[in-house]
N, C-alpha and C. Protein backbone atom coordinates (compact mmCIF):
# COMPACT_ATOMS: atom_id res chain seq x y z
N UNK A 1 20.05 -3.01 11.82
CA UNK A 1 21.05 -3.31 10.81
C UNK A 1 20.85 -4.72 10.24
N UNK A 2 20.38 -5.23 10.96
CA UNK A 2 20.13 -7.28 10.24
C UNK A 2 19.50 -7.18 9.35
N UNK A 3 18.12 -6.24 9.67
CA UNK A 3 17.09 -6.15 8.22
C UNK A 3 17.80 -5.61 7.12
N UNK A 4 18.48 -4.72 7.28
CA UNK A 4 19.30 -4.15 6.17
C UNK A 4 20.34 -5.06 5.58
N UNK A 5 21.11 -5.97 6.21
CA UNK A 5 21.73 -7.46 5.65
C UNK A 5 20.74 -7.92 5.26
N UNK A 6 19.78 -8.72 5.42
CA UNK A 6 19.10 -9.50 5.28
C UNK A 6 18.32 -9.57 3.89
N UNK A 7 17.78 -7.92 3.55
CA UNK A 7 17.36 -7.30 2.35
C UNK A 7 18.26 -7.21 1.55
N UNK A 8 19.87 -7.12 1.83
CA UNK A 8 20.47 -7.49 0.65
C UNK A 8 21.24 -8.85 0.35
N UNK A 9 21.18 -9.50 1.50
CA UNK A 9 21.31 -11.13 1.22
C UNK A 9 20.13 -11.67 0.07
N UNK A 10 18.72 -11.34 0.37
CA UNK A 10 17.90 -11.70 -0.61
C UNK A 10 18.33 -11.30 -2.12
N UNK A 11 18.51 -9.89 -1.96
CA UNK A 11 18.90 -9.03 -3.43
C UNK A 11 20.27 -9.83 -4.18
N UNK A 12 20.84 -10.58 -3.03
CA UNK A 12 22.37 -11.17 -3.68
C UNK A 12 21.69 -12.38 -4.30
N UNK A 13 21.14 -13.11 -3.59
CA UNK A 13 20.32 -14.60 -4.06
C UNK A 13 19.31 -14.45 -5.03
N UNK A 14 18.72 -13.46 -5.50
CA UNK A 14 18.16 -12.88 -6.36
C UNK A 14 18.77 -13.08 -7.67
N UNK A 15 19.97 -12.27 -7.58
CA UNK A 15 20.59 -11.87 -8.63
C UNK A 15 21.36 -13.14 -8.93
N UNK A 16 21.91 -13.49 -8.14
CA UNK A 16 22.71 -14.88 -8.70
C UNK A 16 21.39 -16.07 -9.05
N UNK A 17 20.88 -15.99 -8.93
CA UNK A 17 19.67 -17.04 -8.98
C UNK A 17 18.61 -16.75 -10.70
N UNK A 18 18.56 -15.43 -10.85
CA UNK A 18 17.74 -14.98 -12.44
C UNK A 18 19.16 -14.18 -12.50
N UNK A 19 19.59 -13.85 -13.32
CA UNK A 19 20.83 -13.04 -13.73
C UNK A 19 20.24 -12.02 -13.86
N UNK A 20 18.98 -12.20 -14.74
CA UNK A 20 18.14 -10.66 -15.18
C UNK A 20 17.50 -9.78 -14.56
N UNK A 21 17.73 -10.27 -13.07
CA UNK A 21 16.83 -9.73 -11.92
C UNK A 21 16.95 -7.71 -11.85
N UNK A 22 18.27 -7.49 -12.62
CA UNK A 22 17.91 -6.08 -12.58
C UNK A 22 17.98 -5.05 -14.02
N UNK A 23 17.59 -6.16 -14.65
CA UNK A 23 17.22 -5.78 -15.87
C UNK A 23 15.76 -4.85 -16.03
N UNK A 24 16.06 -3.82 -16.76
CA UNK A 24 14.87 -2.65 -16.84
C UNK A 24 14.64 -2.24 -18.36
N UNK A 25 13.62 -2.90 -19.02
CA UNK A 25 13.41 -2.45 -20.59
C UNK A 25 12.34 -1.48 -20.67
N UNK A 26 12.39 -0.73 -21.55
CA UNK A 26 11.66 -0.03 -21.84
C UNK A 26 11.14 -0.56 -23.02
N UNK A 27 9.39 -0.50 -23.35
CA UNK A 27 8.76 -1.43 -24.07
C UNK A 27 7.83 -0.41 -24.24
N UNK A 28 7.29 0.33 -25.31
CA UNK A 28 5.86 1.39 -25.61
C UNK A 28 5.72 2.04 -24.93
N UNK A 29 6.94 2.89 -24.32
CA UNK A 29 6.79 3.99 -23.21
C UNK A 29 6.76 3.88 -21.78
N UNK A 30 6.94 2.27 -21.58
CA UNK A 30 6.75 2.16 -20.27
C UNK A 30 7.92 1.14 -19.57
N UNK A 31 8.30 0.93 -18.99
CA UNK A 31 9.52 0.36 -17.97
C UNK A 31 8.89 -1.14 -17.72
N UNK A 32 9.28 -1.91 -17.85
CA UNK A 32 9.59 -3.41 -17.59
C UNK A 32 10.39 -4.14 -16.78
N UNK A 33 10.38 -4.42 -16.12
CA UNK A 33 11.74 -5.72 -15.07
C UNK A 33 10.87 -5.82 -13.68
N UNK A 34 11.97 -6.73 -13.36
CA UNK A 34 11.85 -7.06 -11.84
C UNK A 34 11.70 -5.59 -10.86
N UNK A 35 12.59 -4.71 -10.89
CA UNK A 35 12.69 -4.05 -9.83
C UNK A 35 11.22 -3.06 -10.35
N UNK A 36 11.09 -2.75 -11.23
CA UNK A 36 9.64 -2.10 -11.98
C UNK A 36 8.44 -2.59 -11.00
N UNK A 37 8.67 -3.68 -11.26
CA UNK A 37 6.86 -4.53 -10.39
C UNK A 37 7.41 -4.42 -9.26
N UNK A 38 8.46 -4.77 -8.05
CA UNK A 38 8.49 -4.69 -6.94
C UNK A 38 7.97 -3.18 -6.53
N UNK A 39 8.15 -2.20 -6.62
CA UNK A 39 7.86 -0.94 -7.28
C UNK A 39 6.36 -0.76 -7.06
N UNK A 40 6.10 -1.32 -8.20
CA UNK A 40 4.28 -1.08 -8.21
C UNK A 40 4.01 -1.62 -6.88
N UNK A 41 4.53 -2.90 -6.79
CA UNK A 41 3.78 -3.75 -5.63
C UNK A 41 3.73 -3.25 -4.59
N UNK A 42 5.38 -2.63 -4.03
CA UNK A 42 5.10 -1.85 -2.67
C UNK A 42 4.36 -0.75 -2.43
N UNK A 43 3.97 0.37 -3.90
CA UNK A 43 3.52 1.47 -3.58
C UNK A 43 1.86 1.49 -2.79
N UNK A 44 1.03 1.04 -2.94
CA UNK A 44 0.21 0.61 -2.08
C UNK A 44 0.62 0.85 -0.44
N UNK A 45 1.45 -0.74 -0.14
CA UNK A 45 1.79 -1.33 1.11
C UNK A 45 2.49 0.72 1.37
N UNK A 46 3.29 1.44 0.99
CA UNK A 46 3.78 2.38 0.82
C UNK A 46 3.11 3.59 1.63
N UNK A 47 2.05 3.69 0.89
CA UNK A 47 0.92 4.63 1.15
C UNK A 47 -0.23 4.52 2.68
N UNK A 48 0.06 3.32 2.58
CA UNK A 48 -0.80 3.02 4.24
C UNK A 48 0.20 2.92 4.91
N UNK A 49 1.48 2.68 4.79
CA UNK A 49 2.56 2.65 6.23
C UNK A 49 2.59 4.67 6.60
N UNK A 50 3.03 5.10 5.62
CA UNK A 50 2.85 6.73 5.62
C UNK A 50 1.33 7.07 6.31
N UNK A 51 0.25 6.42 5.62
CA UNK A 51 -0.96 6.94 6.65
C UNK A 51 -0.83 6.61 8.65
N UNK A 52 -0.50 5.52 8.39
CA UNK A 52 -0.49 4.70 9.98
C UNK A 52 0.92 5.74 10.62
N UNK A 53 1.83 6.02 9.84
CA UNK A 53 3.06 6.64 10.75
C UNK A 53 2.49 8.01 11.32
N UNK A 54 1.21 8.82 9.97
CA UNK A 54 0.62 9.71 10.81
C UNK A 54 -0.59 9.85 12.27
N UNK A 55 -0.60 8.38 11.98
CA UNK A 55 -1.82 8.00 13.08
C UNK A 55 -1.81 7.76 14.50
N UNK A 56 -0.07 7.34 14.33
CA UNK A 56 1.05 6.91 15.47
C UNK A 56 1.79 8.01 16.13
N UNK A 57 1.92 9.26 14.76
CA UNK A 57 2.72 10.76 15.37
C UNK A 57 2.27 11.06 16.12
N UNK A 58 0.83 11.30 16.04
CA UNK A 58 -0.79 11.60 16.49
C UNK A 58 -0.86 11.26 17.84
N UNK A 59 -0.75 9.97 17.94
CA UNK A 59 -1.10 10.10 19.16
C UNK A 59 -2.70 8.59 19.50
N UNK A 60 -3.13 8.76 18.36
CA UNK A 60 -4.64 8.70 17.56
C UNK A 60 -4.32 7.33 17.52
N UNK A 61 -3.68 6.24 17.96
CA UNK A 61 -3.36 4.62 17.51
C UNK A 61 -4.54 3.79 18.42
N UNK A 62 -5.08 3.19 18.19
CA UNK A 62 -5.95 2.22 18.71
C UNK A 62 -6.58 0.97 17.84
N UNK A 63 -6.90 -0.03 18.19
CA UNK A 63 -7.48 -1.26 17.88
C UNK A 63 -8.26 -1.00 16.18
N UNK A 64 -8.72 0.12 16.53
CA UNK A 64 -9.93 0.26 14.80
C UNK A 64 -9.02 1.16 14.14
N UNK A 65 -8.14 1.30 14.19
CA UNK A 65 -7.09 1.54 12.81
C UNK A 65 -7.00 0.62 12.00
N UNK A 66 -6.28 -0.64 12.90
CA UNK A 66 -6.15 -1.30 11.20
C UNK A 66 -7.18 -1.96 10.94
N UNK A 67 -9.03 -2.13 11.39
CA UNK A 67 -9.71 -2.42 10.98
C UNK A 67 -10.23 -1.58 9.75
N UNK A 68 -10.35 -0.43 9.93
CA UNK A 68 -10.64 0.99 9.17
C UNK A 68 -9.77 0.99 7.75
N UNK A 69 -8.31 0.93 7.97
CA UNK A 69 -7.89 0.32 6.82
C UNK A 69 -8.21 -0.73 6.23
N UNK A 70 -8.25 -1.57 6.28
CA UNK A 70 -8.56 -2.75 6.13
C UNK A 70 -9.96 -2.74 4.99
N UNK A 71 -11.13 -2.11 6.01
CA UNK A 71 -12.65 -1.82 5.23
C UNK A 71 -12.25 -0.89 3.82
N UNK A 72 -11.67 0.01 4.19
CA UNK A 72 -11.39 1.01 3.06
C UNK A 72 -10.74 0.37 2.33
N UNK A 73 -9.31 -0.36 2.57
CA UNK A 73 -8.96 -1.52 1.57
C UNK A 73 -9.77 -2.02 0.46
N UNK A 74 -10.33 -2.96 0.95
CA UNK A 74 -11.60 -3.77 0.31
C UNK A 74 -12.21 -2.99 -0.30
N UNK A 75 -13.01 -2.22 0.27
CA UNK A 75 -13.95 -1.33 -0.39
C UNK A 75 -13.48 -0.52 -1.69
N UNK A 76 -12.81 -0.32 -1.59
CA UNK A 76 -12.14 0.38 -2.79
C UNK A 76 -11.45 -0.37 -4.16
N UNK A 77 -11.00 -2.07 -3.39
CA UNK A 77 -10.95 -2.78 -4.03
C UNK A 77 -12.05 -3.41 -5.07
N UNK A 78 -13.06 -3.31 -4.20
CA UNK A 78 -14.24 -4.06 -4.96
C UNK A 78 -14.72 -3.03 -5.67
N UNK A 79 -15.15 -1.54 -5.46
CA UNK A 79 -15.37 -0.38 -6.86
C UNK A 79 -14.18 -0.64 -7.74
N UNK A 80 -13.10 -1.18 -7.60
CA UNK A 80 -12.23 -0.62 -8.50
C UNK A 80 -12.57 -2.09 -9.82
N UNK A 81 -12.83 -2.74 -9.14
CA UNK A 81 -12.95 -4.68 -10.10
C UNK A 81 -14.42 -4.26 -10.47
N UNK A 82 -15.46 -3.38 -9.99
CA UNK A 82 -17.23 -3.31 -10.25
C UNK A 82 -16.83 -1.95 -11.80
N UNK A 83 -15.60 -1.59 -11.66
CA UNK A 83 -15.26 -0.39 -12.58
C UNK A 83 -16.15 0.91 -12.58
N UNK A 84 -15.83 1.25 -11.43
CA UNK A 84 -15.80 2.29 -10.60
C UNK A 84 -14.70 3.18 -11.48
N UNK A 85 -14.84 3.91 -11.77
CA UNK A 85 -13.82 5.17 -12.38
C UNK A 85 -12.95 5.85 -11.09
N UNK A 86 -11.86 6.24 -11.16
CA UNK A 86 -11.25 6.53 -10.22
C UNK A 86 -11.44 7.78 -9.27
N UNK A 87 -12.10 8.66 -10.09
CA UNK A 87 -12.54 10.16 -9.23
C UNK A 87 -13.60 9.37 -8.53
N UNK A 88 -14.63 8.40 -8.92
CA UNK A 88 -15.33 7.94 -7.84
C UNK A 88 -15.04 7.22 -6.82
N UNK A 89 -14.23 6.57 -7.16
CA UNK A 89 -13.67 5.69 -5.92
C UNK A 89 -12.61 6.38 -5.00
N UNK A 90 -12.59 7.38 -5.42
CA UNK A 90 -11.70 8.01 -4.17
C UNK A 90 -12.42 9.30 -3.79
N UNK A 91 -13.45 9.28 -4.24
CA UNK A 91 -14.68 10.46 -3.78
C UNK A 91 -15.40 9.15 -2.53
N UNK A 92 -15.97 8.06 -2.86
CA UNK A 92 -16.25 7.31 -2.37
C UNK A 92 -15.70 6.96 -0.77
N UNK A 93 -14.19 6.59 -1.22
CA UNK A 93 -13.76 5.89 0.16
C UNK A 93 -13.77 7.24 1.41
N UNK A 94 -13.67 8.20 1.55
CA UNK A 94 -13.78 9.10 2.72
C UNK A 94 -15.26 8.39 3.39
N UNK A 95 -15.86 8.33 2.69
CA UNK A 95 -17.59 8.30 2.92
C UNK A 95 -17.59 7.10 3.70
N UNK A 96 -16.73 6.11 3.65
CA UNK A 96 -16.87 4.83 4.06
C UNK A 96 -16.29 4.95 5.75
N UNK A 97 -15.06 5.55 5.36
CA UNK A 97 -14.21 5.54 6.76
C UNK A 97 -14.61 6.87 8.08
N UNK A 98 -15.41 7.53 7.51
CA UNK A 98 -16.08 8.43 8.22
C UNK A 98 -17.05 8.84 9.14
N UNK A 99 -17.85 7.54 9.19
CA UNK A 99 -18.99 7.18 10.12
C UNK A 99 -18.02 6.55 11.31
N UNK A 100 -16.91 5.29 11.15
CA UNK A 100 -16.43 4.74 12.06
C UNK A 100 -15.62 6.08 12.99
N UNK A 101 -15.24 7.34 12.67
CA UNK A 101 -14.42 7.96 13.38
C UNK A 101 -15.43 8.74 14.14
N UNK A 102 -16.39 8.83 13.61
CA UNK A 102 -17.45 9.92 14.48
C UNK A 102 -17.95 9.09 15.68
N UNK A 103 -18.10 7.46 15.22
CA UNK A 103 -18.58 6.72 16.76
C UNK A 103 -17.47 6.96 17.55
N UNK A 104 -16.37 6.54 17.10
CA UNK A 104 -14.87 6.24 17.97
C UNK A 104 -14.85 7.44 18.76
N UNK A 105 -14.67 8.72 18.21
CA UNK A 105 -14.82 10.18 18.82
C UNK A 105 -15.92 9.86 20.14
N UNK A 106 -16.86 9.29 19.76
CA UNK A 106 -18.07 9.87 20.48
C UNK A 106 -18.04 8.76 21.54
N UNK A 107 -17.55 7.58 21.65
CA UNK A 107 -17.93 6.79 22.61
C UNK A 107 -16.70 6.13 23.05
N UNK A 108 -15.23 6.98 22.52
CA UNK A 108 -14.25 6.62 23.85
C UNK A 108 -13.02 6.87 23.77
């Protein structure tokens, strides 16, 4: 329950602090404000907590998880800035994280 105060103590100091903090425009079809980019920003962080919660259901948690993320991170980061098109870079990243699970399998 604190985190849940705590997240809206920020949201109060927020708002009293930019007034516009929950202001949402729509600008050429697309959504604008503060809560918009927090949004983008978490969906990422989003998508790997959901992978790791399945990794943890599993059973499957050990030390080269969050290294494995981590590589795939990057890696995908750097096709995406080399402009890498997106069907490739996500054809790509399996290929990366796939050698590390076959050692892990095989040696412990």
């Amino acid at each position: 329950m604190s985190q849940l105060a705590a997240l809206l103590l920020v949201l109060l100091v927020d708002s009293l602090v930019a007034p516009h903090f929950w202001q949402v425009v729509l600008q050429d079809g697309r959504l604008f404000g503060s809560p918009i980019d927090i949004l983008n920003r978490a969906a990422p962080v989003a998508l790997l907590a959901i992978g790791m919660d399945l990794v943890i259901a599993t059973g499957g948690i050990d030390l080269s998880v969050g290294a494995v993320i981590a590589i795939a991170g990057a890696t995908t980061a750097a096709m995406t800035v080399a402009g890498f098109s997106l069907p490739i870079v996500l054809f790509k990243r399996p290929g990366h994280r796939h050698p590390g699970g076959i050692v892990e399998r095989h040696t412990g």
